[in-house]
Protein backbone atom coordinates (compact mmCIF):
# COMPACT_ATOMS: atom_id res chain seq x y z
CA UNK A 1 -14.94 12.57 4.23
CA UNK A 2 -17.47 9.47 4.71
CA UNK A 3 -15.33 6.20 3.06
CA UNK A 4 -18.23 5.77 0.74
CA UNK A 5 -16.75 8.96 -0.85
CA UNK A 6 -13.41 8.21 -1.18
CA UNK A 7 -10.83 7.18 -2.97
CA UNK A 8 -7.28 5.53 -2.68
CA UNK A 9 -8.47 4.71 1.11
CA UNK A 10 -5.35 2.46 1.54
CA UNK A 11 -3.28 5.80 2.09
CA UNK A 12 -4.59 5.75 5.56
CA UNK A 13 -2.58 3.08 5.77
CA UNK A 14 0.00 3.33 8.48
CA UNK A 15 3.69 2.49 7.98
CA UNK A 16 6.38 1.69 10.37
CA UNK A 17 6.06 -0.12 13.69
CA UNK A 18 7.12 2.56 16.11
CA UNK A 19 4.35 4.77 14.66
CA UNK A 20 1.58 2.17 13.94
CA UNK A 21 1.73 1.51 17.61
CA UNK A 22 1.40 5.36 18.71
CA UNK A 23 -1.43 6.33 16.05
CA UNK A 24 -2.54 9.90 15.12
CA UNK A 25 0.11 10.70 18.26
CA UNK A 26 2.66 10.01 15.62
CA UNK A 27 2.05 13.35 14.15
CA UNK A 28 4.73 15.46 16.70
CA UNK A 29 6.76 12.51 17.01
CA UNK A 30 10.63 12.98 15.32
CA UNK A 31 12.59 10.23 12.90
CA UNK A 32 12.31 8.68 9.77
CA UNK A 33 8.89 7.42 10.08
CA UNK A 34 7.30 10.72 9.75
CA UNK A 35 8.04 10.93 6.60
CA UNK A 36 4.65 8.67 5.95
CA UNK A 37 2.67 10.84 9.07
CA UNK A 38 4.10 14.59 9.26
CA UNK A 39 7.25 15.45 6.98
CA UNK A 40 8.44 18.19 9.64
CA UNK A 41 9.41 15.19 12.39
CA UNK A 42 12.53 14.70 9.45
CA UNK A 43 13.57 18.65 9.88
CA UNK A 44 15.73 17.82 12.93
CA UNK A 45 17.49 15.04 11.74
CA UNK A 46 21.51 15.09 11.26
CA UNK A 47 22.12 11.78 9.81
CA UNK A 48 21.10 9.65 6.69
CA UNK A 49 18.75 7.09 7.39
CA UNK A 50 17.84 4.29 5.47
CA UNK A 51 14.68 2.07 6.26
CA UNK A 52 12.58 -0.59 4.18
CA UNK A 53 8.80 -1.68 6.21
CA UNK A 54 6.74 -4.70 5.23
CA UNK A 55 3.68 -5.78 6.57
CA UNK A 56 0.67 -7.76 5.79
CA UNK A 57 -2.92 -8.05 7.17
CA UNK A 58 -6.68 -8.94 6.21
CA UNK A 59 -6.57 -5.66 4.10
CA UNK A 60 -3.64 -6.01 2.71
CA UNK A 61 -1.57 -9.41 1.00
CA UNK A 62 1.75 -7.41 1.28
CA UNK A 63 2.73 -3.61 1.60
CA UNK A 64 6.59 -2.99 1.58
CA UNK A 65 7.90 0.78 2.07
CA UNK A 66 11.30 2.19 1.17
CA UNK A 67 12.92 5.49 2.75
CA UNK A 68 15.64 7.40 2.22
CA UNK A 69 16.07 10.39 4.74
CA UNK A 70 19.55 12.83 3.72
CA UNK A 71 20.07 16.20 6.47
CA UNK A 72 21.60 18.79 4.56
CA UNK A 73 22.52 21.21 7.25
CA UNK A 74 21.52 24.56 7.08
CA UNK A 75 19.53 23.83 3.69
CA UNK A 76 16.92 21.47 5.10
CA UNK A 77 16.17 18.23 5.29
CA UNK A 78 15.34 15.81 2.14
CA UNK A 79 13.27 12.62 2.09
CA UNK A 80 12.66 10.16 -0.82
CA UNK A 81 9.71 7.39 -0.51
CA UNK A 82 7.99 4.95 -2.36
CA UNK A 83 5.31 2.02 -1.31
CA UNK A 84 3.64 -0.38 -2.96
CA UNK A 85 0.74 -2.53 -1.91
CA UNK A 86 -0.76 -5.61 -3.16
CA UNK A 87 -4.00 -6.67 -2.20
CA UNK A 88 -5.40 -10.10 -2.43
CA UNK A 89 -4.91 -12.33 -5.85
CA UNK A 90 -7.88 -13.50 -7.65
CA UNK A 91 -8.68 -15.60 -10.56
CA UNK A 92 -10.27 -14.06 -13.67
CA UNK A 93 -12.37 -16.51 -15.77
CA UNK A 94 -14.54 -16.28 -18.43
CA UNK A 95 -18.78 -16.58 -18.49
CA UNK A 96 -18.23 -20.20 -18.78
CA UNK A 97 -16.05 -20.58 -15.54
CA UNK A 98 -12.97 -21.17 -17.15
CA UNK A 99 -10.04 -19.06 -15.45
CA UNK A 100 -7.97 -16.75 -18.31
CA UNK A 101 -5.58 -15.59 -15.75
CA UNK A 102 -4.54 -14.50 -12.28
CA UNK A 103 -4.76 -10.75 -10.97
CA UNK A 104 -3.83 -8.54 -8.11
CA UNK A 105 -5.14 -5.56 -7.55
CA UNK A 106 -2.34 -3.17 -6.25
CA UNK A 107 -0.99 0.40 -5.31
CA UNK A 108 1.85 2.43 -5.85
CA UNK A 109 3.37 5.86 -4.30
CA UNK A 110 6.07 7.59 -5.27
CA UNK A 111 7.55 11.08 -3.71
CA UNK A 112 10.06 13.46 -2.29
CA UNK A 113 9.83 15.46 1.18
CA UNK A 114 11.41 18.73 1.98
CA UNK A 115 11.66 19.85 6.04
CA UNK A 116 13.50 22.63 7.65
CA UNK A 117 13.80 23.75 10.99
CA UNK A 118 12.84 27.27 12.66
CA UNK A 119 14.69 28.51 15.09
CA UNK A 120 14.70 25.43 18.46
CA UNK A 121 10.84 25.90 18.40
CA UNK A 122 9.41 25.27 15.10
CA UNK A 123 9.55 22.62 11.87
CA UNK A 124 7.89 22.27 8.86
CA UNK A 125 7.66 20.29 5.91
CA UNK A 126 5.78 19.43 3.08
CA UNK A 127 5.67 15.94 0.79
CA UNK A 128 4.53 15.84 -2.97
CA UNK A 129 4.02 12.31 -3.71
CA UNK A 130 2.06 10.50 -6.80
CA UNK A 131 -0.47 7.52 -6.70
CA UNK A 132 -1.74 5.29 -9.18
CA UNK A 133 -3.44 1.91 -8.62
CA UNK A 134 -3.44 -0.78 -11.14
CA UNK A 135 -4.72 -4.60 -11.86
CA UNK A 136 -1.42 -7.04 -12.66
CA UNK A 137 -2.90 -9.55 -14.36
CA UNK A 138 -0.88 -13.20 -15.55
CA UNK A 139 -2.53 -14.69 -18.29
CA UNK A 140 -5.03 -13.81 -21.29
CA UNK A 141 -6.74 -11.17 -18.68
CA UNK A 142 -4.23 -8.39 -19.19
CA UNK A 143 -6.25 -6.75 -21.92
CA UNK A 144 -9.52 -6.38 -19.52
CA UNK A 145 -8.01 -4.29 -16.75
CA UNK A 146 -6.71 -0.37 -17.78
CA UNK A 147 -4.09 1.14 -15.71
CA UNK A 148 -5.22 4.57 -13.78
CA UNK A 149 -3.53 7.47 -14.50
CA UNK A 150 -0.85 8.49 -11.83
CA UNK A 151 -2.71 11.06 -9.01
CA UNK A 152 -0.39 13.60 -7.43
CA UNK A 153 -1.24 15.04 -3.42
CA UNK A 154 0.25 16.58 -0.86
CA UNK A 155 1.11 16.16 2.65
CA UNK A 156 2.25 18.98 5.31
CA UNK A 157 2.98 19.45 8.09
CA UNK A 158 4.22 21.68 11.13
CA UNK A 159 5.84 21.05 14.67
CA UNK A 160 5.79 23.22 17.66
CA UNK A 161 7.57 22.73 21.20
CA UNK A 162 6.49 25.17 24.01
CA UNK A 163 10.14 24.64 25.21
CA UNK A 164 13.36 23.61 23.03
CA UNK A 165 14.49 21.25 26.64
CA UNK A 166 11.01 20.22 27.26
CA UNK A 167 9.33 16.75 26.25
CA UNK A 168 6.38 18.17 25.33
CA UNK A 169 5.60 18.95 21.75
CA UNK A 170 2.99 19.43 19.09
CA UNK A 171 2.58 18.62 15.58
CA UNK A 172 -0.73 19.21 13.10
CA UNK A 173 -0.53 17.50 9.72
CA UNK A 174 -2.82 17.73 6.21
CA UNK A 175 -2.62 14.86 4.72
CA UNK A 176 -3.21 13.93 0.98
CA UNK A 177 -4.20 17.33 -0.28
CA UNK A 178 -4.83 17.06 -4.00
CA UNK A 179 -7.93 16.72 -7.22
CA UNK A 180 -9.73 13.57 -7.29
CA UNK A 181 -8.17 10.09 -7.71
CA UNK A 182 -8.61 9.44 -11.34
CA UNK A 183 -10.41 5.93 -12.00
CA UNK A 184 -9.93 6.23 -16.31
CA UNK A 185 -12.05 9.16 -16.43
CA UNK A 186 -13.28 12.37 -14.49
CA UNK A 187 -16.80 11.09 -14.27
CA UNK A 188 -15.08 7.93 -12.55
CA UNK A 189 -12.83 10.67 -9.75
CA UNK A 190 -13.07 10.37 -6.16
CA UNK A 191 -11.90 12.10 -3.83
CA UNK A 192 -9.07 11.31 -1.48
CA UNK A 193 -9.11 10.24 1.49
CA UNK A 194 -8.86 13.11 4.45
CA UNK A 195 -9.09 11.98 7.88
CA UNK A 196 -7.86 10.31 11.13
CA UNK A 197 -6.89 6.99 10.14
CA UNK A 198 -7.02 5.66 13.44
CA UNK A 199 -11.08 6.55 12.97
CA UNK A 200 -13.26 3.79 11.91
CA UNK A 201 -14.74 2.02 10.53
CA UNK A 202 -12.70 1.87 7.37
CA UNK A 203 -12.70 -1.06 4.39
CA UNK A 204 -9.70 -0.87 2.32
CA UNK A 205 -10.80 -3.21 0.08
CA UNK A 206 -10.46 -1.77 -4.03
């Protein structure tokens, strides 16, 4: 979908280091990181993992990411995740200049991931998360800005390798399947974002 329709663009975000640097690639890699890309590369995992991310660029002041991947054998694999982003602080003032408080615009997602594994050849999985984004405000402002309702999506995903020895493998992912981002009211919805994040251009700014 063109940006200019969209919503909640800052879930194109990419998170982790390993999978930043590889892109839309990311999507048949394996490991804790696909949680946030494809939730079948955590099917094949056998141990806990624990991981925390923070970042910050021109888009965004500071994004931190939290993790938790637990293998339960035969039953699956199960993830929990959460991020929040804060985007750059501003002052609020009144018609007369004079500044009533500070704000920062920021996001939140919350969720769970499920992954099993298929025989050597095959994983899937599938992520149910919830979004909101929200104005914190300091000051006399905090009665200006209303707080968005939370916004729940999914994200699947499969893996296929032509060869359970081989390096090669494959992995498709739909990413932030769900109704319209709610902005205080359905006439306000957009819709969120589906597409290549490594496609531009993009402005993540809310």
């Amino acid at each position: 979908r063109a940006p200019t329709n969209s919503g909640a663009l800052d879930l194109l975000k990419p998170i982790g280091a390993r999978a930043t640097a590889m892109g839309a690639a990311y999507t048949a890699e394996q490991g804790g990181d696909a949680v946030w890309w494809n939730p079948a590369g955590i099917a094949r995992m056998t141990k806990p993992e624990f991981a925390l991310d923070h970042f910050a660029d021109v888009f965004v002041a500071s994004g931190d990411a939290i993790s938790l991947i637990l293998p339960a054998g035969a039953a699956g694999v199960f993830g929990m995740e959460a991020r929040l982003f804060n985007f750059d602080t501003t002052s609020t003032t009144t018609g007369t200049g004079e500044e009533i408080g500070i704000t920062t615009p920021r996001s939140i997602s919350i969720g769970a991931t499920y992954a099993a594994s298929f025989g050597p050849r095959f994983s899937a999985g599938l992520s149910l998360r919830f979004y909101q984004f929200n104005v914190a405000c300091s000051g006399a402002c905090a009665d200006i800005f209303a707080t968005d309702p939370f916004t729940g999506y999914l994200d699947a995903g499969l893996q296929f390798r032509p060869s359970p020895t081989g390096p090669v493998q494959f992995g498709v992912a739909l990413s932030n399947l769900g109704p319209n981002l709610q902005v205080h009211d359905k006439p306000k919805a957009d819709a969120l974002p589906a597409r290549d994040p490594s496609i531009g251009p993009w402005d993540l700014r809310p």
